[in-house]
C-alpha atoms as a PDB file:
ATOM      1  CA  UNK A   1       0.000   0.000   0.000  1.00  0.00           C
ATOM      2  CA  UNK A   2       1.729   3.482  -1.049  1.00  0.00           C
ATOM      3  CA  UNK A   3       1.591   6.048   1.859  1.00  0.00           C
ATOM      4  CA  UNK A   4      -0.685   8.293   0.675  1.00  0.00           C
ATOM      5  CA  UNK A   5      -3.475   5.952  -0.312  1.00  0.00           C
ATOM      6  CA  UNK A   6      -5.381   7.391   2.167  1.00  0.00           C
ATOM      7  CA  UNK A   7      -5.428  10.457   0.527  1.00  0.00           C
ATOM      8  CA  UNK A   8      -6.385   8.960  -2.508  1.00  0.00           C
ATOM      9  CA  UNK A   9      -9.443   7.033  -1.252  1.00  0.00           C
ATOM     10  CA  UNK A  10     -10.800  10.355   0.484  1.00  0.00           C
ATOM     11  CA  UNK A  11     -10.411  12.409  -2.462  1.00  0.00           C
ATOM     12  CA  UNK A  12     -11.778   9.567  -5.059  1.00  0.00           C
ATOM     13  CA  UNK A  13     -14.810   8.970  -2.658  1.00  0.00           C
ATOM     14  CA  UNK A  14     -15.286  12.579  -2.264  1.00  0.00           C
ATOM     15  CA  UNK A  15     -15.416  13.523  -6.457  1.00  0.00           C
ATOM     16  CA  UNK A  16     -17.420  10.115  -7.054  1.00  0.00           C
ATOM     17  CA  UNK A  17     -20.369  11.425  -4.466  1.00  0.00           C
ATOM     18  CA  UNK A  18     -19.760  15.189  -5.597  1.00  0.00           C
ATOM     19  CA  UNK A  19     -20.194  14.805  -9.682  1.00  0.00           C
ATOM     20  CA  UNK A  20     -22.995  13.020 -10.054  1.00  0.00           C
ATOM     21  CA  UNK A  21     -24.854  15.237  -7.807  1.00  0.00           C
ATOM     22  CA  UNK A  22     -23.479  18.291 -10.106  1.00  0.00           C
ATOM     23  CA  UNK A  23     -24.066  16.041 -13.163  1.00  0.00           C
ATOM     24  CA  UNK A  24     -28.164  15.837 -11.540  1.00  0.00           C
ATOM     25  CA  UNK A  25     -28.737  19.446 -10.860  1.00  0.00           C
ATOM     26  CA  UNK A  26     -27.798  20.472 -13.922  1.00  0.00           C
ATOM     27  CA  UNK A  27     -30.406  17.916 -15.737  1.00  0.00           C
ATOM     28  CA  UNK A  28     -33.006  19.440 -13.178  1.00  0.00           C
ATOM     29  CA  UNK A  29     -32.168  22.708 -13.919  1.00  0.00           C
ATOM     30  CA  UNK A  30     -32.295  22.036 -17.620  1.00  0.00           C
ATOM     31  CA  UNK A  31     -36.099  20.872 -16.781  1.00  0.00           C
ATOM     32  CA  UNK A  32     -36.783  23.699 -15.069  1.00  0.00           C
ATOM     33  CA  UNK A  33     -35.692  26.218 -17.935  1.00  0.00           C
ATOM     34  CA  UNK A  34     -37.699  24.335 -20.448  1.00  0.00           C
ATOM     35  CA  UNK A  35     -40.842  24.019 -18.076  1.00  0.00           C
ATOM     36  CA  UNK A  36     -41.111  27.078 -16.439  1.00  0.00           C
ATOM     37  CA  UNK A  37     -41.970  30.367 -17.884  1.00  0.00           C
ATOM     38  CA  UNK A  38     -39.551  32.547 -17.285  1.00  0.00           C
ATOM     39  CA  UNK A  39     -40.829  35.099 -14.255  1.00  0.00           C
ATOM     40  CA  UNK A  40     -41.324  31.423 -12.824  1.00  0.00           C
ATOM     41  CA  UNK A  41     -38.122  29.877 -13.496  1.00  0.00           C
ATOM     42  CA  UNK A  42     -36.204  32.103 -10.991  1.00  0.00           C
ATOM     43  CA  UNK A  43     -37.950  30.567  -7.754  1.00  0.00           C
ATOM     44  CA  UNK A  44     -37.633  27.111  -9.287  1.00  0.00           C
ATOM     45  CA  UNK A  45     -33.693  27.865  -9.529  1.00  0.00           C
ATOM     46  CA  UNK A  46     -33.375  29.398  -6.164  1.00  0.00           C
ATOM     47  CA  UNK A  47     -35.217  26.289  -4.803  1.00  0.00           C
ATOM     48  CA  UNK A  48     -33.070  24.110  -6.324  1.00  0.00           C
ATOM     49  CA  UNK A  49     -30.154  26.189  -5.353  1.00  0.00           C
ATOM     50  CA  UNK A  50     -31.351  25.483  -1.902  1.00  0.00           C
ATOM     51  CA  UNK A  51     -31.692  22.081  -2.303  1.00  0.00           C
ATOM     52  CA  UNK A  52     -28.337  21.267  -3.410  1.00  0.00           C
ATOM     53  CA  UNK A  53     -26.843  23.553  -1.441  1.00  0.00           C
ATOM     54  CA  UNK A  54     -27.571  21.370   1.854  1.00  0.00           C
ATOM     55  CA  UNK A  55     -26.957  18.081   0.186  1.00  0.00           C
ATOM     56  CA  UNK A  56     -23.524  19.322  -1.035  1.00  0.00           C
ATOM     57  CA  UNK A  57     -23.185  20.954   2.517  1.00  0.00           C
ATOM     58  CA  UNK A  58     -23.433  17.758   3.747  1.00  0.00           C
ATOM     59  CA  UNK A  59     -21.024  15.681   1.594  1.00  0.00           C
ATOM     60  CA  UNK A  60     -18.073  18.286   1.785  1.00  0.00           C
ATOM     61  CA  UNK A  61     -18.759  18.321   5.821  1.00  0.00           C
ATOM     62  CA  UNK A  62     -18.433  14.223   5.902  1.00  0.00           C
ATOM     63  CA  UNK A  63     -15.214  14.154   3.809  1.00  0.00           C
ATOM     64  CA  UNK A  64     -13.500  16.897   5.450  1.00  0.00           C
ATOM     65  CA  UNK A  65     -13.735  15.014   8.798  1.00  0.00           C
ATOM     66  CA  UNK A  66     -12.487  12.084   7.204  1.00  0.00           C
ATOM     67  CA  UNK A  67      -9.507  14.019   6.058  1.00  0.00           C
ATOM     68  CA  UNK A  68      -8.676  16.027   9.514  1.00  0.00           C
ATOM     69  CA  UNK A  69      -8.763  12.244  10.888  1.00  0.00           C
ATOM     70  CA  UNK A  70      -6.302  10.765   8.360  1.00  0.00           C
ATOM     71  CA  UNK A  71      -4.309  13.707   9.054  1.00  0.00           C
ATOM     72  CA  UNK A  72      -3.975  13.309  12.599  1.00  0.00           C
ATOM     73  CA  UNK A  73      -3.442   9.747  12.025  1.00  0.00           C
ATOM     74  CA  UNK A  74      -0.465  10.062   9.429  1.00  0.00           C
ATOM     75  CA  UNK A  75       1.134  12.495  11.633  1.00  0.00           C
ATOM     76  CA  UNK A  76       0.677  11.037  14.989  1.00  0.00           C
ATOM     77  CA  UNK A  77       2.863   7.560  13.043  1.00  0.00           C
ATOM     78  CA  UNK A  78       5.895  10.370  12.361  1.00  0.00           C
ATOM     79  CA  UNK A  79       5.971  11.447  15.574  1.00  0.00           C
ATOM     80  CA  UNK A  80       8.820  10.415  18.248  1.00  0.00           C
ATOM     81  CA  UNK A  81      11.715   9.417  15.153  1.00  0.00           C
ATOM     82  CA  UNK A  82      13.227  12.452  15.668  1.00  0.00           C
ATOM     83  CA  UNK A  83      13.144  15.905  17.412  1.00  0.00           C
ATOM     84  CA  UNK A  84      15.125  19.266  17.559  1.00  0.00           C
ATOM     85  CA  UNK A  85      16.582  18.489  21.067  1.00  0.00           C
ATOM     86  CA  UNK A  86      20.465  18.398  20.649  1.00  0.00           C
ATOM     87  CA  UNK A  87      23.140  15.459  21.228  1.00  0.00           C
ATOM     88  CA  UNK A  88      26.175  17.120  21.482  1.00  0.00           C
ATOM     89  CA  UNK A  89      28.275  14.475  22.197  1.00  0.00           C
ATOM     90  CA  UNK A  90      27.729  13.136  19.080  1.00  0.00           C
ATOM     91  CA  UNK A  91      27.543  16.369  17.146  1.00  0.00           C
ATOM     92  CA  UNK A  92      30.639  17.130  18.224  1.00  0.00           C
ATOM     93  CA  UNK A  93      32.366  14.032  16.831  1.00  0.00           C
ATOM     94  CA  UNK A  94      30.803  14.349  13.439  1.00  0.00           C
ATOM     95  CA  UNK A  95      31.561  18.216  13.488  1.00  0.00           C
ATOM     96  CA  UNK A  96      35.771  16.422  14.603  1.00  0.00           C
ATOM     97  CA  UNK A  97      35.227  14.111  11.822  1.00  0.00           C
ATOM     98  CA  UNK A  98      33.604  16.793   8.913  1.00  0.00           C
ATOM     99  CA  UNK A  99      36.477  19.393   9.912  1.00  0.00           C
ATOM    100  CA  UNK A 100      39.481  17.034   9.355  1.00  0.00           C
ATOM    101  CA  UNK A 101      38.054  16.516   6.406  1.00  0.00           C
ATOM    102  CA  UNK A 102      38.416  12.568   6.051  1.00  0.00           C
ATOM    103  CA  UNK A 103      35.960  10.641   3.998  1.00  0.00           C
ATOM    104  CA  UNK A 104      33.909   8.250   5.539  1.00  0.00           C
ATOM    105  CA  UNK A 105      33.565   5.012   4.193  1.00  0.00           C
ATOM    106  CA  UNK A 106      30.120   3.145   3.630  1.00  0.00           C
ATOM    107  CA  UNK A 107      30.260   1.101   6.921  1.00  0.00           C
ATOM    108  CA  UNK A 108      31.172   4.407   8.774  1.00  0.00           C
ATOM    109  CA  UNK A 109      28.364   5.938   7.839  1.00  0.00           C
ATOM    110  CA  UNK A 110      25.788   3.398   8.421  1.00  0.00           C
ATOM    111  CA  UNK A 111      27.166   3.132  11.951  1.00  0.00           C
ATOM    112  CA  UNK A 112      27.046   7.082  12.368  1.00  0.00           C
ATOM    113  CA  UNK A 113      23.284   7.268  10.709  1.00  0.00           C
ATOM    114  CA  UNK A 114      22.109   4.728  13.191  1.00  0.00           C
ATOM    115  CA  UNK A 115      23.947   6.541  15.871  1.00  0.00           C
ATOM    116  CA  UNK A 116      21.944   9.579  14.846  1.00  0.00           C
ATOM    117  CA  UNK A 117      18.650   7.756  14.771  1.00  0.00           C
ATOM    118  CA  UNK A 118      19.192   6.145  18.035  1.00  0.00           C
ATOM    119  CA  UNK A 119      19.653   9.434  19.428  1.00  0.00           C
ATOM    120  CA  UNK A 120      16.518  11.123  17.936  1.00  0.00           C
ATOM    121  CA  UNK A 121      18.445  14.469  17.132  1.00  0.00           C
ATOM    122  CA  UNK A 122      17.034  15.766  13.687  1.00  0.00           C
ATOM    123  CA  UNK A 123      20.082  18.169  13.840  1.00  0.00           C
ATOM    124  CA  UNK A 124      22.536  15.246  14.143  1.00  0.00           C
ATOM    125  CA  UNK A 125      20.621  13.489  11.252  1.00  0.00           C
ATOM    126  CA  UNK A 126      21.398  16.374   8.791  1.00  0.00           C
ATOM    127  CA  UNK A 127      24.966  16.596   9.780  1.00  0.00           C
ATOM    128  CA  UNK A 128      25.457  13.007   9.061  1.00  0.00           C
ATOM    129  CA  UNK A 129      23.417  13.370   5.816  1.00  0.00           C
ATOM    130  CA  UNK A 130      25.778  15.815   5.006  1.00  0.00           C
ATOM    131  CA  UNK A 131      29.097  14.195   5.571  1.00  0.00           C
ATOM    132  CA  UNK A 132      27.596  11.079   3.668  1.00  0.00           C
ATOM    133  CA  UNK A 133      27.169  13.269   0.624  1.00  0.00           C
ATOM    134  CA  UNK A 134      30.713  14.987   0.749  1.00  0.00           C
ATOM    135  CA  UNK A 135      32.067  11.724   1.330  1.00  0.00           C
ATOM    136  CA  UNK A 136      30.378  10.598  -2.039  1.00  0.00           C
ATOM    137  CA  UNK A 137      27.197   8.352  -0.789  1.00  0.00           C
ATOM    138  CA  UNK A 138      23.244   9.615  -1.049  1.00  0.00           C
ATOM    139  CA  UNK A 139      21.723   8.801   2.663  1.00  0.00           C
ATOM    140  CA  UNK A 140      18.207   9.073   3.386  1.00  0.00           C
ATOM    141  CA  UNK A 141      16.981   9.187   7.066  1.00  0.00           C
ATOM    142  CA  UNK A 142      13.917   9.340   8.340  1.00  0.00           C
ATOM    143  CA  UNK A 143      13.115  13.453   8.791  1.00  0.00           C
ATOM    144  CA  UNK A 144       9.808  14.117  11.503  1.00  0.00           C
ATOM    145  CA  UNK A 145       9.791  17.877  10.526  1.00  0.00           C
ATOM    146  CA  UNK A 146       9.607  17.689   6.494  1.00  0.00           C
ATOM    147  CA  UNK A 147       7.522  14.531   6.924  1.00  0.00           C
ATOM    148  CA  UNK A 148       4.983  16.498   8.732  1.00  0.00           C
ATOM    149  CA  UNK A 149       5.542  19.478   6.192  1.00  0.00           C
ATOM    150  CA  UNK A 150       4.666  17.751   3.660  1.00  0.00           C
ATOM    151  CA  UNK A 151       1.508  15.796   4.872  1.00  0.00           C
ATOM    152  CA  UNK A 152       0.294  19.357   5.861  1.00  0.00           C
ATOM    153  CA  UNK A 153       0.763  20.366   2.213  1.00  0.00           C
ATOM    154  CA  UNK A 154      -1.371  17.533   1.039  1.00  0.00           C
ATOM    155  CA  UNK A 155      -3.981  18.153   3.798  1.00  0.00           C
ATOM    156  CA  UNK A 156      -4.336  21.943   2.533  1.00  0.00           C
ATOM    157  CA  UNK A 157      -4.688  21.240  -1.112  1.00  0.00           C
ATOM    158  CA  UNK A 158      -7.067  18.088  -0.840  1.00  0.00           C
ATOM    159  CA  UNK A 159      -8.944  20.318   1.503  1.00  0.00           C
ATOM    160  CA  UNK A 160      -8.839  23.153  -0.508  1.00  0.00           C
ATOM    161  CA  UNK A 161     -10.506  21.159  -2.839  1.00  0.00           C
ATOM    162  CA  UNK A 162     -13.118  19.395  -1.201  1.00  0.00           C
ATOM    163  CA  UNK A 163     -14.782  22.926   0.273  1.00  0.00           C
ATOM    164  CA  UNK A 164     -14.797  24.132  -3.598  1.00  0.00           C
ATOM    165  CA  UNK A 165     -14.583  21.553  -6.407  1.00  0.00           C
ATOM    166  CA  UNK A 166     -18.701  21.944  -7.785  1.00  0.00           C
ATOM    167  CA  UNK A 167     -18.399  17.963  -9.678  1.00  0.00           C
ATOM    168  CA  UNK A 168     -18.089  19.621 -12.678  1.00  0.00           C
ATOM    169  CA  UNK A 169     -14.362  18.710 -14.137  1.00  0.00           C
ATOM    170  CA  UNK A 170     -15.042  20.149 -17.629  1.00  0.00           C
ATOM    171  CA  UNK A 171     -12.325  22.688 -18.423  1.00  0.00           C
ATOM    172  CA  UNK A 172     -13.078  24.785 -21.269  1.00  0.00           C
ATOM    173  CA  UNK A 173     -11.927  28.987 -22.723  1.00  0.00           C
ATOM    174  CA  UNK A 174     -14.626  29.763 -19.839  1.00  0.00           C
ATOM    175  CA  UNK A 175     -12.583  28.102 -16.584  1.00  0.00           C
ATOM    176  CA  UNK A 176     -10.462  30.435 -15.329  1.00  0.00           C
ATOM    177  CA  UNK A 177      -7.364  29.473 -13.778  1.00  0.00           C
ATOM    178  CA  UNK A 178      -8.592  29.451 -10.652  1.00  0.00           C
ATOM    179  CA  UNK A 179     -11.472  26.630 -11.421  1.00  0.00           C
ATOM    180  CA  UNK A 180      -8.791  25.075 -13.635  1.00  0.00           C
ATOM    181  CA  UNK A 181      -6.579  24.930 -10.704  1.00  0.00           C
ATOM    182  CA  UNK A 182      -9.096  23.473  -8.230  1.00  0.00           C
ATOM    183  CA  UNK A 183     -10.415  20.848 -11.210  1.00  0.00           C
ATOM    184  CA  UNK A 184      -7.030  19.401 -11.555  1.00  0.00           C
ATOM    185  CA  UNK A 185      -6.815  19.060  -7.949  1.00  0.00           C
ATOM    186  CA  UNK A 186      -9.616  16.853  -7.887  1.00  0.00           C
ATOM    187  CA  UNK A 187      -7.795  14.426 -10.642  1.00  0.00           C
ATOM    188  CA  UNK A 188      -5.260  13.670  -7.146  1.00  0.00           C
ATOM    189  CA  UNK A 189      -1.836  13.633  -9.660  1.00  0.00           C
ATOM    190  CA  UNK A 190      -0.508  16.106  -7.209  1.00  0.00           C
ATOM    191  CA  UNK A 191       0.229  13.753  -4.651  1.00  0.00           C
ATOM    192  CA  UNK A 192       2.231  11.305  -6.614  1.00  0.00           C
ATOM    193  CA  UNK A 193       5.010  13.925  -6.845  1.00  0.00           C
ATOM    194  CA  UNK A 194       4.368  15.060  -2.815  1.00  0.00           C
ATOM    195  CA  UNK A 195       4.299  10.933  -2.077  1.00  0.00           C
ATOM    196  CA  UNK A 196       7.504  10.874  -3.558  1.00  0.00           C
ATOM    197  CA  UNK A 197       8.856  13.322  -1.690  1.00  0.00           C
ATOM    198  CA  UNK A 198       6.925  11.726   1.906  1.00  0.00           C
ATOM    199  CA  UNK A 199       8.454   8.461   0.875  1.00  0.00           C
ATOM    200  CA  UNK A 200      12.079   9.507   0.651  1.00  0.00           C
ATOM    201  CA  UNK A 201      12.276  10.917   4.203  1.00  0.00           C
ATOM    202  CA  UNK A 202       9.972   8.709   6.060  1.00  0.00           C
ATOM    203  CA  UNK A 203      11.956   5.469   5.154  1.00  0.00           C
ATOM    204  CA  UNK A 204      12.274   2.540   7.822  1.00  0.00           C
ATOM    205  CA  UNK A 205      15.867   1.749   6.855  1.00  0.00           C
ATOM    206  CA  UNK A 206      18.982   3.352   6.695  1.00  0.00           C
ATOM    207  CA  UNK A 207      19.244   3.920   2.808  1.00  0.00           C
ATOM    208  CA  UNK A 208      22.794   4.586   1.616  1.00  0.00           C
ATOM    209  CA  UNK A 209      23.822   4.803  -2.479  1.00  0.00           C
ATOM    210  CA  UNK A 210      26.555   5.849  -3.920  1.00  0.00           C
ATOM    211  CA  UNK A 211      26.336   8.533  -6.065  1.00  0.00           C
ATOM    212  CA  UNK A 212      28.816  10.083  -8.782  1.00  0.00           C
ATOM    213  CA  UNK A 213      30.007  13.419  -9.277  1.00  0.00           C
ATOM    214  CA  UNK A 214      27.297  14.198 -10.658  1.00  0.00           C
ATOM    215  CA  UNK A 215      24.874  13.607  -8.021  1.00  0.00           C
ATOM    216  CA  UNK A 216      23.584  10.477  -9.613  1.00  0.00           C
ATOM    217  CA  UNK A 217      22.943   6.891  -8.216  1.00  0.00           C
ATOM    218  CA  UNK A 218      26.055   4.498  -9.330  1.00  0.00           C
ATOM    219  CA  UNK A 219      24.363   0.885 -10.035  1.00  0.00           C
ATOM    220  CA  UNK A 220      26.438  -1.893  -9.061  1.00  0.00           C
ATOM    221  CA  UNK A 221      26.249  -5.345 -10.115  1.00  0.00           C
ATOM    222  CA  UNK A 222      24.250  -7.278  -7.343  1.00  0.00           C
ATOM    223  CA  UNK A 223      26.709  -9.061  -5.880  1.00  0.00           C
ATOM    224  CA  UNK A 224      28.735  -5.976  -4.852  1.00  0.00           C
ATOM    225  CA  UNK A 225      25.837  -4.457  -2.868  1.00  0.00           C
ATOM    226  CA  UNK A 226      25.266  -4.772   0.298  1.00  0.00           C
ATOM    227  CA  UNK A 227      22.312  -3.585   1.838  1.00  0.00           C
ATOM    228  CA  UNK A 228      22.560  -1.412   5.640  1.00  0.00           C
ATOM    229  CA  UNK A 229      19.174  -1.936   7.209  1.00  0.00           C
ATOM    230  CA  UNK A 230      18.522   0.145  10.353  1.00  0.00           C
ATOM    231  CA  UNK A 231      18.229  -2.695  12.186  1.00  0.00           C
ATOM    232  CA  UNK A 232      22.322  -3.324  11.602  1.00  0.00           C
ATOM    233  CA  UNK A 233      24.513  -4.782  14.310  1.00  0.00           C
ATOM    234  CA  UNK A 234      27.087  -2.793  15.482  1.00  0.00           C
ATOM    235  CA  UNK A 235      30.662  -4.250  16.217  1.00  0.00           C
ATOM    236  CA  UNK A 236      31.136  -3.255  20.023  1.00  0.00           C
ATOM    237  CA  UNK A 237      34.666  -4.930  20.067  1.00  0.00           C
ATOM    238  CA  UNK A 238      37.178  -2.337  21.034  1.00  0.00           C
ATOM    239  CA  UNK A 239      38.652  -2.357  17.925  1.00  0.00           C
ATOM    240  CA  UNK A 240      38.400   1.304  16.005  1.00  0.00           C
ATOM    241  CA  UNK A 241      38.066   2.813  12.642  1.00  0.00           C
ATOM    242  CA  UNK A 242      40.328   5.410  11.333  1.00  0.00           C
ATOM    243  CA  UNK A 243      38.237   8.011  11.694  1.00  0.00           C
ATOM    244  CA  UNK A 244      36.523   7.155  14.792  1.00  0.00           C
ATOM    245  CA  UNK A 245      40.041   6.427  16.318  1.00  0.00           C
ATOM    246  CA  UNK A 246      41.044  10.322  14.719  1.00  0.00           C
ATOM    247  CA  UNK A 247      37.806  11.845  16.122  1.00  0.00           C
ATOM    248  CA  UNK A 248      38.267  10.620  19.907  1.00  0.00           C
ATOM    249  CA  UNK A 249      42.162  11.333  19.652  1.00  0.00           C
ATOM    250  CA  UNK A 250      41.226  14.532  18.411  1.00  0.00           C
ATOM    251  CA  UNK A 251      38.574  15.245  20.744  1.00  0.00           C
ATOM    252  CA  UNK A 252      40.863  14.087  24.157  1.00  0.00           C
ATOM    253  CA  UNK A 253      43.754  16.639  22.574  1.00  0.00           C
ATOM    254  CA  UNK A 254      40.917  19.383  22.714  1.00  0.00           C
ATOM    255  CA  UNK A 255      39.670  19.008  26.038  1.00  0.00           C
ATOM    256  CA  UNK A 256      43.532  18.669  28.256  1.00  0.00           C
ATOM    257  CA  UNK A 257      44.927  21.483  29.538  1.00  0.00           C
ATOM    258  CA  UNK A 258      48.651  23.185  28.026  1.00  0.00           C
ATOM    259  CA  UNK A 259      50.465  20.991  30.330  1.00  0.00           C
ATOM    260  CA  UNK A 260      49.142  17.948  29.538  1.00  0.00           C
ATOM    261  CA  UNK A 261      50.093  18.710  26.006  1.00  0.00           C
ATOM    262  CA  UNK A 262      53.184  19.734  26.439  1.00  0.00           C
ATOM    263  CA  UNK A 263      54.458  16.925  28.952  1.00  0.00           C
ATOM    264  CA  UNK A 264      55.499  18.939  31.480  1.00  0.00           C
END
């Protein structure tokens, strides 16, 4: 199921109830004009505007509740991956790491993301994100704050459009943009691109590639990948990588005093 099915159900429900009640007013008010003389006809059509009015009423009331629901639904499942408290510990040994400029290689960073993760700092997230890129690999972590964004986005438009699409998805030299705007709404293609977008930083795994200089993925044959799933082990043998060896030498050199440094 794609993540914002949801969305798609709502808005699909919504525009199948919506039309053919558009599609039925106008055949009644097409009765109306050829039945009704015409200092008659203009009761008829404010009747019928009446009418409608409440059963439309009705439908976009039902399907905006469904949506504020599915909202609070889609964003209460983000919530808790990440936050915008601060681990400086390990901030500081990425910012050790970015400064000496060393690149990290693919098992470093896997270890680092999960570090991040595991510590719920968006902040250190980014900064890992960051030194993965520079280093010459694409990593995608999940990312509360643009997740939420984004969902929001979808909420507004799909709302937008249920309080003012009339059924009527005929676009003609008449529709203005405006009306052109809200009927191509109600088509839903908007939220394959935004999906997209959801997808890439809500992911469950930690999702490294290697990219070229171009910023593009580099395939590799299959049996030279090897995928780093969040839930990856992590060696606890006191045995150290170069750069996490450099980054806590670094950081002990840092924090003694002159005349430690100096030996005397």
């Amino acid at each position: 199921m794609n993540k914002f099915d949801i969305f798609r159900t709502i808005l699909s429900q919504f525009t199948n109830e919506i039309s053919p009640l558009a599609a039925e007013k106008q055949k009644r008010a097409e009765e109306i004009k050829n039945t009704y003389l015409p200092e008659k006809r203009k009761e008829k059509f404010e009747q019928l505007d009446e009418e409608y009015s409440q059963k439309e009423k009705a439908i976009r009331s039902e399907y905006l509740s469904m949506l504020e629901n599915s909202v609070k639904t889609m964003q209460a499942a983000e919530q808790g991956k990440t936050t915008s408290r601060i681990d400086f510990e390990l901030l500081n040994e990425l910012n050790i790491l970015s400064s000496a400029g060393i690149p990290l290689s693919k098992e470093e960073i896997s270890i680092y993301a999960e570090k991040a993760l595991r510590s719920g700092s968006s902040i250190c997230c980014r900064k890992i994100t960051d030194m993965a890129g520079k280093s010459g690999f694409k990593l995608s972590l999940p990312d509360e704050a643009t997740a939420t964004s984004i969902i929001n986005e979808a909420a507004e438009r799909l709302i937008d459009c249920v309080k003012r699409f009339d059924g009527n998805t005929k676009i003609d030299n008449t529709t203005t943009t405006d009306e052109r705007m809200v009927k191509m709404a109600a088509s839903g293609l908007f939220l394959d691109s935004l999906e997209r977008k959801f997808s890439s930083v809500t992911v469950a795994d930690v999702v490294l590639d290697e990219i070229d200089e171009n910023g593009q993925k580099v395939e590799r044959k299959e049996t030279e990948k090897t995928p780093l799933k969040f839930s990856i082990s992590i060696d606890d043998s006191n045995e150290e990588s170069p750069a996490a060896k450099y980054a806590k030498e670094y950081s002990e050199r840092m924090a003694a005093t002159p005349i430690e440094v100096s030996g005397i």
